[in-house]
N, C-alpha and C. Protein backbone atom coordinates (compact mmCIF):
# COMPACT_ATOMS: atom_id res chain seq x y z
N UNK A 1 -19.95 -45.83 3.75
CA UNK A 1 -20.82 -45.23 2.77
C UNK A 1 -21.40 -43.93 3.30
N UNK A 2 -22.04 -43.76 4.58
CA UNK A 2 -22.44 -42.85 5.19
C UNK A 2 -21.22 -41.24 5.13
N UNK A 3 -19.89 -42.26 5.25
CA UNK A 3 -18.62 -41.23 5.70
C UNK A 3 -18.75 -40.75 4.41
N UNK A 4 -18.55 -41.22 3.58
CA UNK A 4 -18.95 -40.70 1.77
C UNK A 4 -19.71 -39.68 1.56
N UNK A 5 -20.82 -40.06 2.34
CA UNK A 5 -21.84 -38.92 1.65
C UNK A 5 -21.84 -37.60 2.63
N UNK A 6 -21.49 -37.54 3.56
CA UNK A 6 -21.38 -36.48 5.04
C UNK A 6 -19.76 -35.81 4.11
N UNK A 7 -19.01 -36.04 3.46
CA UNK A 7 -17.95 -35.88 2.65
C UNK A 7 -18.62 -34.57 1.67
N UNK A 8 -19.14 -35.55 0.70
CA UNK A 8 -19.49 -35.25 -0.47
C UNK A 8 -20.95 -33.73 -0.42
N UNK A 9 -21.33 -33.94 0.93
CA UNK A 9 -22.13 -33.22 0.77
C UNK A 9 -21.72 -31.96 1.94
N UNK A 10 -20.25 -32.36 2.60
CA UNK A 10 -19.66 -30.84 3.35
C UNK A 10 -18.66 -30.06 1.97
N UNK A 11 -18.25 -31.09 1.52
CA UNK A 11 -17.53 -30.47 -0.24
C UNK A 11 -18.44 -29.55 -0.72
N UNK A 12 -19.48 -30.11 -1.10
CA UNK A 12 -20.55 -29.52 -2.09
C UNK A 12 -21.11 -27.76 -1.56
N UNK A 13 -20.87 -27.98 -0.33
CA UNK A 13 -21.12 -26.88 0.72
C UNK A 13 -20.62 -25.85 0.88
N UNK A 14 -18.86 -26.22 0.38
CA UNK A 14 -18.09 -25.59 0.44
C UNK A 14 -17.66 -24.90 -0.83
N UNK A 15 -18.20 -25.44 -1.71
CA UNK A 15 -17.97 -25.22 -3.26
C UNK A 15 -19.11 -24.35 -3.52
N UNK A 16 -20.35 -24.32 -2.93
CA UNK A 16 -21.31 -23.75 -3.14
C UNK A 16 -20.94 -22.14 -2.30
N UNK A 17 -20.48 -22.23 -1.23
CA UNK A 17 -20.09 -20.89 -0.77
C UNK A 17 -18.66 -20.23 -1.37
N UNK A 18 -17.79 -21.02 -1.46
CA UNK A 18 -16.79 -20.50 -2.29
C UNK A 18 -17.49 -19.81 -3.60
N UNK A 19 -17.94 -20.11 -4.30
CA UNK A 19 -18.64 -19.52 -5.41
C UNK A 19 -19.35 -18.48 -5.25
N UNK A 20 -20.32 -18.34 -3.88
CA UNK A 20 -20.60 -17.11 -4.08
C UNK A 20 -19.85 -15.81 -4.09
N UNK A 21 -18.98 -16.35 -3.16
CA UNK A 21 -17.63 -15.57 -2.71
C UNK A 21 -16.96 -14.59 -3.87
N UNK A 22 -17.11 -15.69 -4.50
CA UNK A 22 -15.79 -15.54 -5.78
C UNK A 22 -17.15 -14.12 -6.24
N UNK A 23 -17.93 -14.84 -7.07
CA UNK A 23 -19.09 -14.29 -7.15
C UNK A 23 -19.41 -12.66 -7.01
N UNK A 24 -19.41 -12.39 -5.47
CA UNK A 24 -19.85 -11.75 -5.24
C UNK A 24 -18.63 -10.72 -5.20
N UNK A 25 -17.11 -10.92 -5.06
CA UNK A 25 -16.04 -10.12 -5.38
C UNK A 25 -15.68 -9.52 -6.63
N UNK A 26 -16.07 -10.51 -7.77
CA UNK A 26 -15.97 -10.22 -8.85
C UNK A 26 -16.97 -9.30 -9.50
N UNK A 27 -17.98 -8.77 -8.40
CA UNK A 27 -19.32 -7.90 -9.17
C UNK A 27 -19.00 -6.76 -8.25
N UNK A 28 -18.25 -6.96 -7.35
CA UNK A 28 -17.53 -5.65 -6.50
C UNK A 28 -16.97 -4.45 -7.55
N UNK A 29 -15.74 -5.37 -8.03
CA UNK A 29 -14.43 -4.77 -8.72
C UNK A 29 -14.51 -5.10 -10.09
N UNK A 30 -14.88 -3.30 -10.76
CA UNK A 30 -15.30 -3.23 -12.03
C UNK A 30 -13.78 -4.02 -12.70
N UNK A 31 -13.91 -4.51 -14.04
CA UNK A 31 -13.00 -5.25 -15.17
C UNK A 31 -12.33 -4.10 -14.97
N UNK A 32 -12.39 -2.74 -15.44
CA UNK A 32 -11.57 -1.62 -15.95
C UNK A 32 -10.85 -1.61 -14.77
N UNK A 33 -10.85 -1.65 -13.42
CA UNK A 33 -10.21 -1.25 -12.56
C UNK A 33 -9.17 -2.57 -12.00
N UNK A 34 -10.05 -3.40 -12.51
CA UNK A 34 -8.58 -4.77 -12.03
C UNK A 34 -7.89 -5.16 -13.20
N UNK A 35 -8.02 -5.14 -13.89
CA UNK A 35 -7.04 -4.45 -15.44
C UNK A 35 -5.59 -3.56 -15.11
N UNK A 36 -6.03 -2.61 -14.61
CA UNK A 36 -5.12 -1.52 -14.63
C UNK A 36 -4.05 -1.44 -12.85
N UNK A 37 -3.05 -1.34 -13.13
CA UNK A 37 -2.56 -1.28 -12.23
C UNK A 37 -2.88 -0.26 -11.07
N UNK A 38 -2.40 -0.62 -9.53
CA UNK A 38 -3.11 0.29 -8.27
C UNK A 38 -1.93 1.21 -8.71
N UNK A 39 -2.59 2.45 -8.11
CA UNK A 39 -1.13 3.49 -8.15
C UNK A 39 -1.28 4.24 -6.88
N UNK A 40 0.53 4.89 -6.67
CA UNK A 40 0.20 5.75 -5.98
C UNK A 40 0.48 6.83 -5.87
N UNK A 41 -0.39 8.31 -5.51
CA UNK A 41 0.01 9.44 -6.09
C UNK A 41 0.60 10.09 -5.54
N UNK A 42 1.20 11.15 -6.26
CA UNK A 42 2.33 11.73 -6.15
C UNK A 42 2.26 12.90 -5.61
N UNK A 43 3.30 14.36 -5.18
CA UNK A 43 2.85 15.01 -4.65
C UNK A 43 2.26 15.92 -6.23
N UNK A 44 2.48 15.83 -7.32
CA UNK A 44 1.78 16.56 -8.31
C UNK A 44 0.71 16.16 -8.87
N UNK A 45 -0.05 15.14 -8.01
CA UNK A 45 -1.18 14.55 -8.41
C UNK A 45 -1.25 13.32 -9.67
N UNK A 46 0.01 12.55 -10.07
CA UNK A 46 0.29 11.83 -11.43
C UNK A 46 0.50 10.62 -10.05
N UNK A 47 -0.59 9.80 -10.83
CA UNK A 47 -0.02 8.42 -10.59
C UNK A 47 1.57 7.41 -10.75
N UNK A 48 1.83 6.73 -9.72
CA UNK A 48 3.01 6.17 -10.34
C UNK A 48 3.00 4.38 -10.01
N UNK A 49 3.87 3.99 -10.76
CA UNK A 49 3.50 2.37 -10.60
C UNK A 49 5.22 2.22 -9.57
N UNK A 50 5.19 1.35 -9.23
CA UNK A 50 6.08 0.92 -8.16
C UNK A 50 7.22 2.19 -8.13
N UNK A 51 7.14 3.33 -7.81
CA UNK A 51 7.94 4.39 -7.83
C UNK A 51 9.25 3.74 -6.74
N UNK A 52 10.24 5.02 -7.27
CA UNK A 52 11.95 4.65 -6.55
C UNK A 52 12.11 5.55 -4.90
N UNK A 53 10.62 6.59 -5.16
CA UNK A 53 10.88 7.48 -4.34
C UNK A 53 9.77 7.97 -3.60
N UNK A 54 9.18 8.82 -2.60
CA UNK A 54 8.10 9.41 -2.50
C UNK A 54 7.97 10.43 -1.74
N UNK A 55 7.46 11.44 -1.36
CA UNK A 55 7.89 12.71 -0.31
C UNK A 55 6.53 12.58 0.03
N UNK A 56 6.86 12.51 1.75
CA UNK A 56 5.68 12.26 2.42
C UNK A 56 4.78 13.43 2.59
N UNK A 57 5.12 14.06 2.96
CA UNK A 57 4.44 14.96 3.46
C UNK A 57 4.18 16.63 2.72
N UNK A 58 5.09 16.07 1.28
CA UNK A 58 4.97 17.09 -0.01
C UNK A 58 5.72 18.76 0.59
N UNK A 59 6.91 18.23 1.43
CA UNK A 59 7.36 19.31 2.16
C UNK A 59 9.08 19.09 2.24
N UNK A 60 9.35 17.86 1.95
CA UNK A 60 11.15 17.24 1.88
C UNK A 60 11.45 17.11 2.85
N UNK A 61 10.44 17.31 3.94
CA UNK A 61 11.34 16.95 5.37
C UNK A 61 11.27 15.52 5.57
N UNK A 62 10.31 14.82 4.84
CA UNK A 62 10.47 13.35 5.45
C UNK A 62 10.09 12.87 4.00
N UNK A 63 11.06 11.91 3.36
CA UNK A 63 11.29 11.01 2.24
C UNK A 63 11.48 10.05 2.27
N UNK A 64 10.81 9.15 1.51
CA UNK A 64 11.04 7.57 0.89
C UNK A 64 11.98 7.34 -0.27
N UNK A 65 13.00 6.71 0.15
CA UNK A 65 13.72 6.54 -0.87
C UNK A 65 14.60 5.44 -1.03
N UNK A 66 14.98 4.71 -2.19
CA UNK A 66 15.75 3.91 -2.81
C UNK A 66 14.42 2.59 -2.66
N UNK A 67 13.03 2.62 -2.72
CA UNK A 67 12.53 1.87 -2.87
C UNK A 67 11.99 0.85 -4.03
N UNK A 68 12.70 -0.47 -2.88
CA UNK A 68 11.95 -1.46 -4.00
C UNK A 68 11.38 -2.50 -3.56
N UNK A 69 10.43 -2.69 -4.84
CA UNK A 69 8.71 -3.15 -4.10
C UNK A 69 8.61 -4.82 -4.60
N UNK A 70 8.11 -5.48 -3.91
CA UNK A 70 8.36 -6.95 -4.05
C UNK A 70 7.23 -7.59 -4.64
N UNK A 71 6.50 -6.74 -4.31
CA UNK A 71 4.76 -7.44 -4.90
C UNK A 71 4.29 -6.01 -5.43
N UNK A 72 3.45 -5.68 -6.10
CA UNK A 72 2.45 -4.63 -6.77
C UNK A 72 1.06 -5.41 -6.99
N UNK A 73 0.29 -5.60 -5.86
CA UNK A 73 -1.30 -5.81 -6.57
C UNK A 73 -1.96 -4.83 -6.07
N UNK A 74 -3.49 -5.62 -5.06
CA UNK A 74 -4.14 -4.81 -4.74
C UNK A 74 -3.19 -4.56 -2.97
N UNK A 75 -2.15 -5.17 -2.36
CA UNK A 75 -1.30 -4.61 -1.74
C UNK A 75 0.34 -4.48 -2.06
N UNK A 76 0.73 -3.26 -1.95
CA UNK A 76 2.29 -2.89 -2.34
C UNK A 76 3.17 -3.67 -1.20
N UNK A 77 4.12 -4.43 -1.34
CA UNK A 77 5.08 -4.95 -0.45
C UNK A 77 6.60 -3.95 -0.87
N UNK A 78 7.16 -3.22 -0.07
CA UNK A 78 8.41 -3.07 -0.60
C UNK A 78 9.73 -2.73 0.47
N UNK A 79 10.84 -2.55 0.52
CA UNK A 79 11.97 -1.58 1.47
C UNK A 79 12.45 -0.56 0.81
N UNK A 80 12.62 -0.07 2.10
CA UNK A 80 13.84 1.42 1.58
C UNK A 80 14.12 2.01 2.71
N UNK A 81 14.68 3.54 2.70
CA UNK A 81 14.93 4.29 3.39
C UNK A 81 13.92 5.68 3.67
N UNK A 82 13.63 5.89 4.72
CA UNK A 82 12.91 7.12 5.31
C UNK A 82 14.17 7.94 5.48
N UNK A 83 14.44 9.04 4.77
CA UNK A 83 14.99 9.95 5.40
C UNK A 83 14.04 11.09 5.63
N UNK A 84 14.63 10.95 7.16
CA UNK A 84 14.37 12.64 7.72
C UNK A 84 14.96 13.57 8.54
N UNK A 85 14.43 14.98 8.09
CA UNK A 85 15.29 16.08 8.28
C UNK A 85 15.31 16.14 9.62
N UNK A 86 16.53 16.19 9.90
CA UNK A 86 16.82 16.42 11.46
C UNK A 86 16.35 18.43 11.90
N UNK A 87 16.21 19.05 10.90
CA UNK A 87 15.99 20.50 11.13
C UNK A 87 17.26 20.93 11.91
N UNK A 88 18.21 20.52 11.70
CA UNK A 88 19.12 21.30 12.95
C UNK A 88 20.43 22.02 11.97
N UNK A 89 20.55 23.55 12.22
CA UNK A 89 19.83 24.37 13.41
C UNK A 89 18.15 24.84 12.60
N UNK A 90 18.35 24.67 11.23
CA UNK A 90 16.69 24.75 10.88
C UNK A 90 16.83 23.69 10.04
N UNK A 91 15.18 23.79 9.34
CA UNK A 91 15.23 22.63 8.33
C UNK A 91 15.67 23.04 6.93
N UNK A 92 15.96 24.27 6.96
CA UNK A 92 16.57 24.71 5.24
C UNK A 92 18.10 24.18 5.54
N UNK A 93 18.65 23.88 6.68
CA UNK A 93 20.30 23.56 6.72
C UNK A 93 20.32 22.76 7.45
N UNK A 94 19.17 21.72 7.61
CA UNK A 94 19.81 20.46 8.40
C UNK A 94 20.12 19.55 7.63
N UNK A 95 20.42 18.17 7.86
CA UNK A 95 20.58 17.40 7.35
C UNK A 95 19.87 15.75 7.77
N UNK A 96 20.01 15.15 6.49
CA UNK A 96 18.75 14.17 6.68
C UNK A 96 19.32 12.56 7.66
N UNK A 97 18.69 12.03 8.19
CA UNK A 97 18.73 10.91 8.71
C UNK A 97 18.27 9.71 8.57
N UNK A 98 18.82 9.11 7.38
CA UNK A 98 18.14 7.56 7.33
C UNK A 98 18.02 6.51 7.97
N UNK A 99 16.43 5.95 7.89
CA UNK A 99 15.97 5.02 8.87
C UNK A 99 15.57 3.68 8.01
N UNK A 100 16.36 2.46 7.97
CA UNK A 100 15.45 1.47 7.45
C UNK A 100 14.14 1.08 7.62
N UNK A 101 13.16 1.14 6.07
CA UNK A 101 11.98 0.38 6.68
C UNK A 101 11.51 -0.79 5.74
N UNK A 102 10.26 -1.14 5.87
CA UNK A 102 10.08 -2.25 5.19
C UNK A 102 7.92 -1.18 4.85
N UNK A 103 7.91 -1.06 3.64
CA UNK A 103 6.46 -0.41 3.34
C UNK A 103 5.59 -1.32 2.71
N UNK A 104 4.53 -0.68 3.42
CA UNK A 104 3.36 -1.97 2.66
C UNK A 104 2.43 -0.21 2.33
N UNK A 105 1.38 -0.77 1.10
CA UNK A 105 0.97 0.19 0.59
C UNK A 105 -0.42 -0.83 0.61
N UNK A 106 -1.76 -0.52 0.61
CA UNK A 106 -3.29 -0.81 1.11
C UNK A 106 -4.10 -0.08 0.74
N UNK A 107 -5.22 -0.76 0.94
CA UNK A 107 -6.76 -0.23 0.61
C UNK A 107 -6.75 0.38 -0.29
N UNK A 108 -6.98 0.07 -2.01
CA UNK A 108 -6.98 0.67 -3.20
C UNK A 108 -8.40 1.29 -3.08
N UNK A 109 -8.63 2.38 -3.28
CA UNK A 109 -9.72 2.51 -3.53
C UNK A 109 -10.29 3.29 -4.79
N UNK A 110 -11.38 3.70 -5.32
CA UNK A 110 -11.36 4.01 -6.53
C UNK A 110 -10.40 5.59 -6.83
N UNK A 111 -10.08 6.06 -7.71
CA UNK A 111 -9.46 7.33 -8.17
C UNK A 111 -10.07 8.38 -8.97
N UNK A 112 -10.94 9.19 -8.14
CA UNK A 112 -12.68 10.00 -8.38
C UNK A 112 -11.81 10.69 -9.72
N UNK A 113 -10.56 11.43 -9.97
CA UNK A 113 -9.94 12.27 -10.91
C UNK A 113 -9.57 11.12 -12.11
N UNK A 114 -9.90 9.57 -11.92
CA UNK A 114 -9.60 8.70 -13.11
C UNK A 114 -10.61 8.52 -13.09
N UNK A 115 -11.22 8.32 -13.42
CA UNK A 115 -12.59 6.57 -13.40
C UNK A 115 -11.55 5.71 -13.97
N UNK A 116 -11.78 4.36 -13.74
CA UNK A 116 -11.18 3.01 -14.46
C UNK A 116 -10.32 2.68 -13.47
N UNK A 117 -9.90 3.70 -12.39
CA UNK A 117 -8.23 3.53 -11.78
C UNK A 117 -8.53 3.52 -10.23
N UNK A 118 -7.60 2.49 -9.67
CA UNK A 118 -7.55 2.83 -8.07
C UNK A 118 -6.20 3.53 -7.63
N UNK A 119 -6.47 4.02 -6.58
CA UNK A 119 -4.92 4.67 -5.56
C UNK A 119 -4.69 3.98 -4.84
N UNK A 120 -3.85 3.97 -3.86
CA UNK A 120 -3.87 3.16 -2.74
C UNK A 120 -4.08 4.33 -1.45
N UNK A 121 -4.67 4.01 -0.40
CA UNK A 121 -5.36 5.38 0.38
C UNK A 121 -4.49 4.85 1.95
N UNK A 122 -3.96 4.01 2.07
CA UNK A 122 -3.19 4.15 3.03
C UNK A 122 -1.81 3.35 2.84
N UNK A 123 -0.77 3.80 3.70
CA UNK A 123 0.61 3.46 3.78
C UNK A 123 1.03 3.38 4.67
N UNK A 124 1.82 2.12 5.67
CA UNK A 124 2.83 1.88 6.35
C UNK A 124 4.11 1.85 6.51
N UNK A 125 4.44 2.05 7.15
CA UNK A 125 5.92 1.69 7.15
C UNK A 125 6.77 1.11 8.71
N UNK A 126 7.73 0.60 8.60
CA UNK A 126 7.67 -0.67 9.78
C UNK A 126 8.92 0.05 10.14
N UNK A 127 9.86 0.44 11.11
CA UNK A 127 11.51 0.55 11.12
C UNK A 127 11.83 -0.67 11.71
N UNK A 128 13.34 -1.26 10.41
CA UNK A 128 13.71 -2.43 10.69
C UNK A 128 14.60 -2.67 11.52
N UNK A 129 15.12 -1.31 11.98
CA UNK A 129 16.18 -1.11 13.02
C UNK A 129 16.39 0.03 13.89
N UNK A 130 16.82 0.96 14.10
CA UNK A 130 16.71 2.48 14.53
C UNK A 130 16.04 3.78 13.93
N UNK A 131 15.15 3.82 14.79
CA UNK A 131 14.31 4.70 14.68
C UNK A 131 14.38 6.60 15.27
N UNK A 132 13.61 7.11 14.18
CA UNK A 132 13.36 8.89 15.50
C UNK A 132 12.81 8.30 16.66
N UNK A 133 13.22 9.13 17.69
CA UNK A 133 12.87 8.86 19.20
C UNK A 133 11.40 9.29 19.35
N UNK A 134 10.51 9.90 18.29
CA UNK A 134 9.47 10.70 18.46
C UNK A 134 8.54 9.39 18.17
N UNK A 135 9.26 8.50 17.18
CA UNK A 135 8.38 7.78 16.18
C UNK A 135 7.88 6.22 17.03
N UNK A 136 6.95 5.39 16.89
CA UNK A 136 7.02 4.46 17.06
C UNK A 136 7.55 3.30 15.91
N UNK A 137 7.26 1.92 16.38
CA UNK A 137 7.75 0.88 15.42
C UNK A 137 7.54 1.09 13.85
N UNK A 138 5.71 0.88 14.22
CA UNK A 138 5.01 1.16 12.54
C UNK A 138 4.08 2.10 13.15
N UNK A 139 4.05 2.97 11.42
CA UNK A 139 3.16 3.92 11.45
C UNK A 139 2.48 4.07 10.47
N UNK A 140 1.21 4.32 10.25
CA UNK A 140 0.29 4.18 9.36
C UNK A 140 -0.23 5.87 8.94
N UNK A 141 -0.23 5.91 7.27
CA UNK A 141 -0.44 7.47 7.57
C UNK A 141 -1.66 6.78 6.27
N UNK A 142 -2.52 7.86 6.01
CA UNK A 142 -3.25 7.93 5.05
C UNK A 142 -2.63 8.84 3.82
N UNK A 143 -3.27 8.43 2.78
CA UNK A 143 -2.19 8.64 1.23
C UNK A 143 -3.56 9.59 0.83
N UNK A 144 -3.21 10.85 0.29
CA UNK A 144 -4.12 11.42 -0.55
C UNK A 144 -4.63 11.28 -1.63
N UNK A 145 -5.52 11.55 -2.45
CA UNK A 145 -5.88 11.09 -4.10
C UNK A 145 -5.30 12.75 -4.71
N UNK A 146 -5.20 13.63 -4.17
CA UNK A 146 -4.74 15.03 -4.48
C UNK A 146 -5.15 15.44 -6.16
């Protein structure tokens, strides 16, 4: 009987903090913004929902491409290819080098040029096999709201 109530009243405990939890997440994250899908922007400043492609650095030397994304919430799961420009003998006539990766896309945060909308403000990417010699495993860059 004792084991019952030492039960019933670590449950109750737990239900009582779960709730605030819930609670207190749900008064975080306005309705309008968990409604609407996270996006992420582009180099012309337009949001996109699970895009095929992305140019990192808004310059073509280093691209995301043939991506596809496995999850879309408040984190992006997806693979593809990094190509990048080898610059050789420059970068107007080199040619590109694809690297498998595996991208996760993070931290939505609000989108000051939407109200209602989040971006996602940072991006990873993992190489699943051979890499630039410059680069490490994973690298984490921050995503602009532009």
């Amino acid at each position: 009987m004792r084991l019952a109530r030492v039960r019933i009243a670590v449950a109750a405990g737990l239900l009582a903090v779960s709730g605030t939890v819930t609670a207190t997440v749900l008064a975080v994250v306005p309705a309008s913004a968990e409604s609407s899908p996270v996006v992420m922007v582009n180099c012309a400043g337009q949001g996109q929902v699970r895009p095929g492609g992305y140019d990192v650095g808004c310059t073509a030397n280093e691209l995301l491409g043939t991506l596809q994304w496995q999850t879309w919430r408040g984190t992006a799961y997806g693979n593809g290819v990094l190509r990048v420009d080898a610059c050789t003998p420059t970068c107007a006539q080199g040619k590109y080098i694809d690297y498998r990766v595996l991208t996760v896309l993070w931290r939505p945060m609000s989108w000051a040029k939407h109200p209602g909308h989040r971006y996602f403000t940072r991006m990873t990417w993992i190489f699943t096999s051979k890499r630039p010699a410059h680069a490490r495993t994973a690298q984490t860059l921050t995503l602009p709201a532009r």
